[in-house]
Every structure is written in C-alpha cells, then in structure tokens.
N, C-alpha and C. Protein backbone atom coordinates (compact mmCIF):
# COMPACT_ATOMS: atom_id res chain seq x y z
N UNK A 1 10.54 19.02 9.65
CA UNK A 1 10.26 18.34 8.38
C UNK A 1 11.53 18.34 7.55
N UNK A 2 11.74 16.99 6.90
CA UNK A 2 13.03 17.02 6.23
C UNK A 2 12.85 16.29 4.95
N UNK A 3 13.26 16.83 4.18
CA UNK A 3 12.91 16.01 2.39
C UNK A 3 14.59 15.98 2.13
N UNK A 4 14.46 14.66 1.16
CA UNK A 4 15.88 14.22 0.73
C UNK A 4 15.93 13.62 -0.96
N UNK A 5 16.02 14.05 -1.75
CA UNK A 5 15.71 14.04 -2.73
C UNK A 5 17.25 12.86 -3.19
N UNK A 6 16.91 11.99 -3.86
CA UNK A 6 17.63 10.78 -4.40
C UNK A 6 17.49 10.50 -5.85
N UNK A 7 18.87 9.79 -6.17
CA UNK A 7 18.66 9.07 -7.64
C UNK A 7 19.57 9.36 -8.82
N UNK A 8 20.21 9.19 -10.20
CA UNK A 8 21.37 8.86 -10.32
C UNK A 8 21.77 11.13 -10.92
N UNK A 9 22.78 10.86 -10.85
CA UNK A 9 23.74 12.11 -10.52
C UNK A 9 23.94 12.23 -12.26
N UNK A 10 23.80 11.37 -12.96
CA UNK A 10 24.14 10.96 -14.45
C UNK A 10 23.26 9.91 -15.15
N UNK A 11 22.76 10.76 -16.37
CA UNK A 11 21.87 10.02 -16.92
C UNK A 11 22.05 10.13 -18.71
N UNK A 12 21.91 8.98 -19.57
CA UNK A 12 22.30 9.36 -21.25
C UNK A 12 20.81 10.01 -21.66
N UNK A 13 21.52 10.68 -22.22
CA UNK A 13 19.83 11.25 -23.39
C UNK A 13 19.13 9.95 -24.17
N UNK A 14 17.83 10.42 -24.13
CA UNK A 14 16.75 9.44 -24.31
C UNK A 14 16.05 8.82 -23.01
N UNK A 15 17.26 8.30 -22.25
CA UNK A 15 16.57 7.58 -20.75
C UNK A 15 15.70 8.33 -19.70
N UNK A 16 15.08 7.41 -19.03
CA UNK A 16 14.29 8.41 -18.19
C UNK A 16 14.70 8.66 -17.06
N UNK A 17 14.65 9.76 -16.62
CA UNK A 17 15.33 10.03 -15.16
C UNK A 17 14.11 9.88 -14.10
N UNK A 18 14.56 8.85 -13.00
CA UNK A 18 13.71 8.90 -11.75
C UNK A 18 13.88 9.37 -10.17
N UNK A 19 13.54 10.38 -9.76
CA UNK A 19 14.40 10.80 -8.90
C UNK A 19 13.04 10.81 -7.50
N UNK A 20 13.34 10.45 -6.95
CA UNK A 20 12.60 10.14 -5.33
C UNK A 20 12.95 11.30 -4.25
N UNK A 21 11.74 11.82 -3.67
CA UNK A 21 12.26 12.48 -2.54
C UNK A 21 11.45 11.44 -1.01
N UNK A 22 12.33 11.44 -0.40
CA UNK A 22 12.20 10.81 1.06
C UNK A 22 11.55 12.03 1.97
N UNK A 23 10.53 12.06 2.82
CA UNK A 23 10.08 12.36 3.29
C UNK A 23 9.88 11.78 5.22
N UNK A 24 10.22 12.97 5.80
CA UNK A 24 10.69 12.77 7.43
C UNK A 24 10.53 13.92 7.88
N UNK A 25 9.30 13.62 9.35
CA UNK A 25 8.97 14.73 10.22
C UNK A 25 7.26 14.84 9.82
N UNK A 26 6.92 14.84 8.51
CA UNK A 26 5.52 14.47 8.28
C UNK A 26 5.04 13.66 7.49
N UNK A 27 3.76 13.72 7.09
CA UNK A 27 2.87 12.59 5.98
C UNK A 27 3.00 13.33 5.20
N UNK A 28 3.20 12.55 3.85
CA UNK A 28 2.81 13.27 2.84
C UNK A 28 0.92 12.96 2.26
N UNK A 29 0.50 12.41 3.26
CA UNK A 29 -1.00 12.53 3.41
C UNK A 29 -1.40 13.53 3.76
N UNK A 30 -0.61 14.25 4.65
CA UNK A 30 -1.26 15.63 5.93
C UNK A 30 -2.05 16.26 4.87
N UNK A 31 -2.97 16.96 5.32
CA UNK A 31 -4.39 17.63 4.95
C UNK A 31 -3.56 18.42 4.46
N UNK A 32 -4.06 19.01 3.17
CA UNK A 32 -3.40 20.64 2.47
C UNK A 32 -2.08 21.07 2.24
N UNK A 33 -1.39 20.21 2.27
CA UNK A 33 -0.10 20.63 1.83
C UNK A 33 0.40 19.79 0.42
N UNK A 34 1.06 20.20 -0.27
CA UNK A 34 0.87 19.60 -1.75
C UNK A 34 2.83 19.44 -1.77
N UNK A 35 3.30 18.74 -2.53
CA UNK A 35 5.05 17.90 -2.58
C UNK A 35 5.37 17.90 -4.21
N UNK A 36 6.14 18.82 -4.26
CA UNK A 36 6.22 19.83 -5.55
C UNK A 36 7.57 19.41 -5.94
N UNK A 37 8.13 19.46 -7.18
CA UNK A 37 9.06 19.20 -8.26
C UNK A 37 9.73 20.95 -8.53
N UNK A 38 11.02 20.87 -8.55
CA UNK A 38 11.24 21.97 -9.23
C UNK A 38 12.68 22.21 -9.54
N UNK A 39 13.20 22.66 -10.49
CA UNK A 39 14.47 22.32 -10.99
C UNK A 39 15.12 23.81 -11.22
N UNK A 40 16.64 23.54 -11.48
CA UNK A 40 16.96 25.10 -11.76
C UNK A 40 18.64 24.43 -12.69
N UNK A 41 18.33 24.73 -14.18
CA UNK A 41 19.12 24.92 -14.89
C UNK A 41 20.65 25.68 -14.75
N UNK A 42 21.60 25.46 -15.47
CA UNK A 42 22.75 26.18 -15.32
C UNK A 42 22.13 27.72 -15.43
N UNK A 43 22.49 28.54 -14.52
CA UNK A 43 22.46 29.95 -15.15
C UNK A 43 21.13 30.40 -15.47
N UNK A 44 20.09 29.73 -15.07
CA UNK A 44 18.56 30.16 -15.49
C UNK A 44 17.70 30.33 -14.35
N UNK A 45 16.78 30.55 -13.84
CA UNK A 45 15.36 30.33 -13.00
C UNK A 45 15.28 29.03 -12.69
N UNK A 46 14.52 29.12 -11.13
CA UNK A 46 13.46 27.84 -10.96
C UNK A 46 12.42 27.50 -12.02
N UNK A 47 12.23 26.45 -11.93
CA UNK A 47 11.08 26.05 -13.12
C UNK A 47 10.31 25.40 -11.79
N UNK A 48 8.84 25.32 -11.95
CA UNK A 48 8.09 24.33 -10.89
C UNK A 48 7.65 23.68 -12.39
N UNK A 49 7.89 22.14 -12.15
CA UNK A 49 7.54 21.22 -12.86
C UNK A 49 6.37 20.10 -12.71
N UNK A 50 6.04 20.22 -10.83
CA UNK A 50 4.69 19.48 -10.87
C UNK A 50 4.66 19.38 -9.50
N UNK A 51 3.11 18.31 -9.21
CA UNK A 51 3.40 18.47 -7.99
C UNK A 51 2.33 17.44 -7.34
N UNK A 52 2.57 16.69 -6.31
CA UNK A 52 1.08 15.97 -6.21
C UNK A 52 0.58 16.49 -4.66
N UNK A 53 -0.46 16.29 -4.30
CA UNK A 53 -1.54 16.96 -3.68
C UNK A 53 -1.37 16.08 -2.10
N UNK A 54 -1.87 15.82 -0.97
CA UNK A 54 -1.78 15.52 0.07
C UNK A 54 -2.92 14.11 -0.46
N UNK A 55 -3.58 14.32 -1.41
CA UNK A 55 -4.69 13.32 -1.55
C UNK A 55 -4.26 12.32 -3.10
N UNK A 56 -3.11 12.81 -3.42
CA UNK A 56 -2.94 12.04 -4.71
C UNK A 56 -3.21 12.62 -6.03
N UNK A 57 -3.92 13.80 -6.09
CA UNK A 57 -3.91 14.35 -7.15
C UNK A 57 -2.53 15.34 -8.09
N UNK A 58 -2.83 15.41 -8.92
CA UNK A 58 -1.20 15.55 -9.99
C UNK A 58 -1.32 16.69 -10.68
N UNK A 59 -0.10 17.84 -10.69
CA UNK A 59 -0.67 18.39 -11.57
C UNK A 59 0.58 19.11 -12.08
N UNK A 60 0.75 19.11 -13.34
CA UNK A 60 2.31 19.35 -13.74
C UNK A 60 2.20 20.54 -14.68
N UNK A 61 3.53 21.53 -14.89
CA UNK A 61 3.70 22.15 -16.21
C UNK A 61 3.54 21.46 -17.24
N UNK A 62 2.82 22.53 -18.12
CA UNK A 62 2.37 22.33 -19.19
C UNK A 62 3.50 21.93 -20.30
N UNK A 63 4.25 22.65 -20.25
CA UNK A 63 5.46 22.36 -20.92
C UNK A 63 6.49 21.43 -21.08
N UNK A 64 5.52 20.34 -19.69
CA UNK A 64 6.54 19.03 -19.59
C UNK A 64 5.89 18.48 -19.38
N UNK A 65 3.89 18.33 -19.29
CA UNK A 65 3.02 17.35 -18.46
C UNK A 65 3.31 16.06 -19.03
N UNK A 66 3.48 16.03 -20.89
CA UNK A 66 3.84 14.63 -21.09
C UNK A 66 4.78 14.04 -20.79
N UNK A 67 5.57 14.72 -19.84
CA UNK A 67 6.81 13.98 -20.08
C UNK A 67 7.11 13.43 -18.23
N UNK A 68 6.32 14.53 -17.38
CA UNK A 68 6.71 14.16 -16.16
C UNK A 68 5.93 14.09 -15.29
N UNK A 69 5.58 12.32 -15.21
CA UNK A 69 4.59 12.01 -14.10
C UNK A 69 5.20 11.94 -12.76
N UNK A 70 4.62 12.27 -11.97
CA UNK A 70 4.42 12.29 -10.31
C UNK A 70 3.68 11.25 -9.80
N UNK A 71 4.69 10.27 -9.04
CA UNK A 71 3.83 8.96 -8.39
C UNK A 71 4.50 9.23 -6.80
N UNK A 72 3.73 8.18 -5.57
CA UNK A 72 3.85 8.65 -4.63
C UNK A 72 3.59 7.11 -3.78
N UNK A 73 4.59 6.86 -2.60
CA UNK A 73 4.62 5.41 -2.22
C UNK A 73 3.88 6.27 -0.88
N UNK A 74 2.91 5.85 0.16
CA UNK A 74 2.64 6.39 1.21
C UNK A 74 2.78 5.66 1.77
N UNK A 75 3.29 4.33 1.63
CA UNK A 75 3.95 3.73 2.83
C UNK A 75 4.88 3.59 2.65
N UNK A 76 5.90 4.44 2.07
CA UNK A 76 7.59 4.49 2.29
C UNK A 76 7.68 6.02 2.55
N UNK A 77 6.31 6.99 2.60
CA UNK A 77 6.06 8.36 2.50
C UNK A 77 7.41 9.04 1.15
N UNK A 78 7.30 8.41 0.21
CA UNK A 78 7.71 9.25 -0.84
C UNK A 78 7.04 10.00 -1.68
N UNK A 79 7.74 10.46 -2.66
CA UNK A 79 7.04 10.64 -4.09
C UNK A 79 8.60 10.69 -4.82
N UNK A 80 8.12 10.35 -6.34
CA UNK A 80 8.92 10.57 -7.05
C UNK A 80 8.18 11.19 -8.69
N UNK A 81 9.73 11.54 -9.13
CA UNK A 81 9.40 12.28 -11.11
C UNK A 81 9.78 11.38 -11.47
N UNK A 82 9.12 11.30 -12.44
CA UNK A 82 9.81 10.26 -13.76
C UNK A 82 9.76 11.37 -14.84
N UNK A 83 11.19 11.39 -15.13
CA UNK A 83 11.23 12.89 -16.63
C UNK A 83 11.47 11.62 -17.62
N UNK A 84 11.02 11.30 -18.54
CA UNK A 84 11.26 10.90 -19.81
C UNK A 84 11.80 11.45 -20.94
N UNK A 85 12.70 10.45 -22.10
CA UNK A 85 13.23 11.33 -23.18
C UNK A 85 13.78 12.31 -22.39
N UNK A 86 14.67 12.41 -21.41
CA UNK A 86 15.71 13.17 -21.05
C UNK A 86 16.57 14.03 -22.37
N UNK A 87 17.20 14.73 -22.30
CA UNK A 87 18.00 15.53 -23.26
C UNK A 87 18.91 16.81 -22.18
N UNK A 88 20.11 17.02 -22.51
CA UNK A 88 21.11 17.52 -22.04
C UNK A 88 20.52 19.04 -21.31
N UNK A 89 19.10 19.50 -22.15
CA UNK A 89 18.43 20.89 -21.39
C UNK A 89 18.07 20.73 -20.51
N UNK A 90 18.07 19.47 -19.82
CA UNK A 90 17.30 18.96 -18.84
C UNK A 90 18.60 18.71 -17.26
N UNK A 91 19.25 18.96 -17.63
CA UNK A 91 20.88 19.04 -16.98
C UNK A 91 20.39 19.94 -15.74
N UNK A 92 20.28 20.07 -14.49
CA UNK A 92 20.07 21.15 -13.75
C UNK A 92 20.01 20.19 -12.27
N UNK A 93 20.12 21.68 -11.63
CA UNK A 93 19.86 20.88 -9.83
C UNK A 93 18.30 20.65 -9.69
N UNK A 94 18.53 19.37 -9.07
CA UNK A 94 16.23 19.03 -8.82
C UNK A 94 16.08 19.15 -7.54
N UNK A 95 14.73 19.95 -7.10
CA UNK A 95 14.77 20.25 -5.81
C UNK A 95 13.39 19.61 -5.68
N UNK A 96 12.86 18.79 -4.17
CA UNK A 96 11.32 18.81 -4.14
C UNK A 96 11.37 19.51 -2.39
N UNK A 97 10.00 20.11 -2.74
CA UNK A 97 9.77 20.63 -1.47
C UNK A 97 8.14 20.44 -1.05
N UNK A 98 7.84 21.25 0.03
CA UNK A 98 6.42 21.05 0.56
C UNK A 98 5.64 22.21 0.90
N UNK A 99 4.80 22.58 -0.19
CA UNK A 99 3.95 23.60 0.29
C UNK A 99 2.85 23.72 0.29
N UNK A 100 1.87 24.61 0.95
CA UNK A 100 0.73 24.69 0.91
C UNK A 100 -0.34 25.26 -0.77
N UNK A 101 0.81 25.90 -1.43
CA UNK A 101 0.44 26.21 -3.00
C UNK A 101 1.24 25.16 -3.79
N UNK A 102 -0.23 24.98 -4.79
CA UNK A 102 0.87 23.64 -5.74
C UNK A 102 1.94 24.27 -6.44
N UNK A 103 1.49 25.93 -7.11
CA UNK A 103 2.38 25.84 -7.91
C UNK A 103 3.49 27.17 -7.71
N UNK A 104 4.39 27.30 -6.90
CA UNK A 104 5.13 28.21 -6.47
C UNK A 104 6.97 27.43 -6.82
N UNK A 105 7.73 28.72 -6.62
CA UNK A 105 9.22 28.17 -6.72
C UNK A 105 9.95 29.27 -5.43
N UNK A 106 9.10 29.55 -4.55
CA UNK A 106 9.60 30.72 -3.19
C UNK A 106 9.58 29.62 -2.68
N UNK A 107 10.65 29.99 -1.47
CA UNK A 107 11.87 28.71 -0.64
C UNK A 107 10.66 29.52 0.96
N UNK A 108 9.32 29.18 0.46
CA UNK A 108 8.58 30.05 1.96
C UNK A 108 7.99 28.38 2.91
N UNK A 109 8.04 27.09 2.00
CA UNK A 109 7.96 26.36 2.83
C UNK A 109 9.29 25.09 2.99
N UNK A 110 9.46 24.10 3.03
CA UNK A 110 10.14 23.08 3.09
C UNK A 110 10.94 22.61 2.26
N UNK A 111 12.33 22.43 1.66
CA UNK A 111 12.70 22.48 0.78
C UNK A 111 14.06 21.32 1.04
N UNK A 112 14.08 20.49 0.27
CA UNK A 112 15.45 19.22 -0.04
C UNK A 112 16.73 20.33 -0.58
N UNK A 113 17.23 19.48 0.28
CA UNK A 113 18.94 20.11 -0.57
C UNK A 113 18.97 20.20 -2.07
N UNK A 114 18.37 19.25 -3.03
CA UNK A 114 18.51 19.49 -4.21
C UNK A 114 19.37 18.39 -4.32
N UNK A 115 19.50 17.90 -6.14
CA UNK A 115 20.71 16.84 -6.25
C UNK A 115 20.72 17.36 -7.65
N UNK A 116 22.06 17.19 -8.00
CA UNK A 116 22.61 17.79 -9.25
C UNK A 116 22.41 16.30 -10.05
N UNK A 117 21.83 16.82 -11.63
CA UNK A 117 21.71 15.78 -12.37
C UNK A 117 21.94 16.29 -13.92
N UNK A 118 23.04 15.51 -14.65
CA UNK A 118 23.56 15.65 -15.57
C UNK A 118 23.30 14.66 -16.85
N UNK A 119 22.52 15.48 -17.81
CA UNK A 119 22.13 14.48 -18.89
C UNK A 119 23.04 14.90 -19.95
N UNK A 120 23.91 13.72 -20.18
CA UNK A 120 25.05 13.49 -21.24
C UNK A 120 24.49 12.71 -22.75
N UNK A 121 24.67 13.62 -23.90
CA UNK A 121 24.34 13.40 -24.79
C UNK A 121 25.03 12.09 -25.49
C-alpha cells in the first residue's frame, strides 16, 4: 500500500489549502480501514485533523471541524483536505495515512511521505 500526498508547497493567508492523497495497492472502499489527515508543525506534535471512513463517513478535530472538510474521489481512489482561511500556524508537514482507528497519530499503519506546506502571510 502506497499513499502520496499532493498539492501546492506555498499558499497566502486567507486561501484555502487543498491537498490530495493518491492512493495505490488498495481501495479506499476496503471494509474498516478509515484515510486520516494529520499534520506536524515546526517544533510541535502530530495533530490528527480528520479522517474519512472506508464508507464515506467524516469525522474531524474539533478544533478545526469548521474549517477542514474531507472529500473523497473513489474512482481516482483519493481523498483530499480542504483547510480554509489558512494562516501562517497552519505552516507544517501534512501527512495522510491508513488506519484501522479514525483517530490516532502512531506511524502503526500506512503512512505518505508527507509534503511540506508553507502559509505566507
């Protein structure tokens, strides 16, 4: 299984950032496994920011639900975030991965290289 997470490297504050992970080796239909969001700031923790379900269901931190929906193409087997109202705190590497818990940030299942994304004020 291989996830590839895409989309721009640089973004201005206010805009929304959309970042896609590509999915190869399985469905992101497969029974029970859920395709999770999660980011890691300069110098701080993973954050898990959301995540959608093998069946389409969504379910994000609280601390960002308004801001970051989870949509999902199953016939290009993606998903992607849309972060809105971006702002420079939002600056960090984005990782999506694949696990059987929606809401975890342990590297215990499938995990994208990550792509560094920089919101310039």
């Amino acid at each position: 299984v291989q996830l590839v997470e895409s989309g721009p490297g640089l973004v201005k504050a206010s805009q929304t950032l959309s970042l896609t992970c590509t999915v190869s080796g399985d469905s992101i239909t497969t029974n029970n496994y859920n395709w999770i969001w999660i980011r890691q700031p300069p110098g701080e923790a993973l954050e898990w920011m959301g995540a959608i379900s093998y069946s389409g269901n969504t379910y994000y931190n609280p601390s960002l639900k308004s801001r970051v929906p989870i949509s999902r193409d199953t016939s290009k087997n993606q998903f992607t975030l849309h972060l809105s109202s971006v702002t420079p705190e939002d600056t960090a590497v984005y990782y999506c991965a694949r696990d059987r818990l929606i809401v975890t940030t342990q590297r215990n299942g499938y995990w994208g290289p990550g792509t560094q994304v920089t919101v310039s004020s």
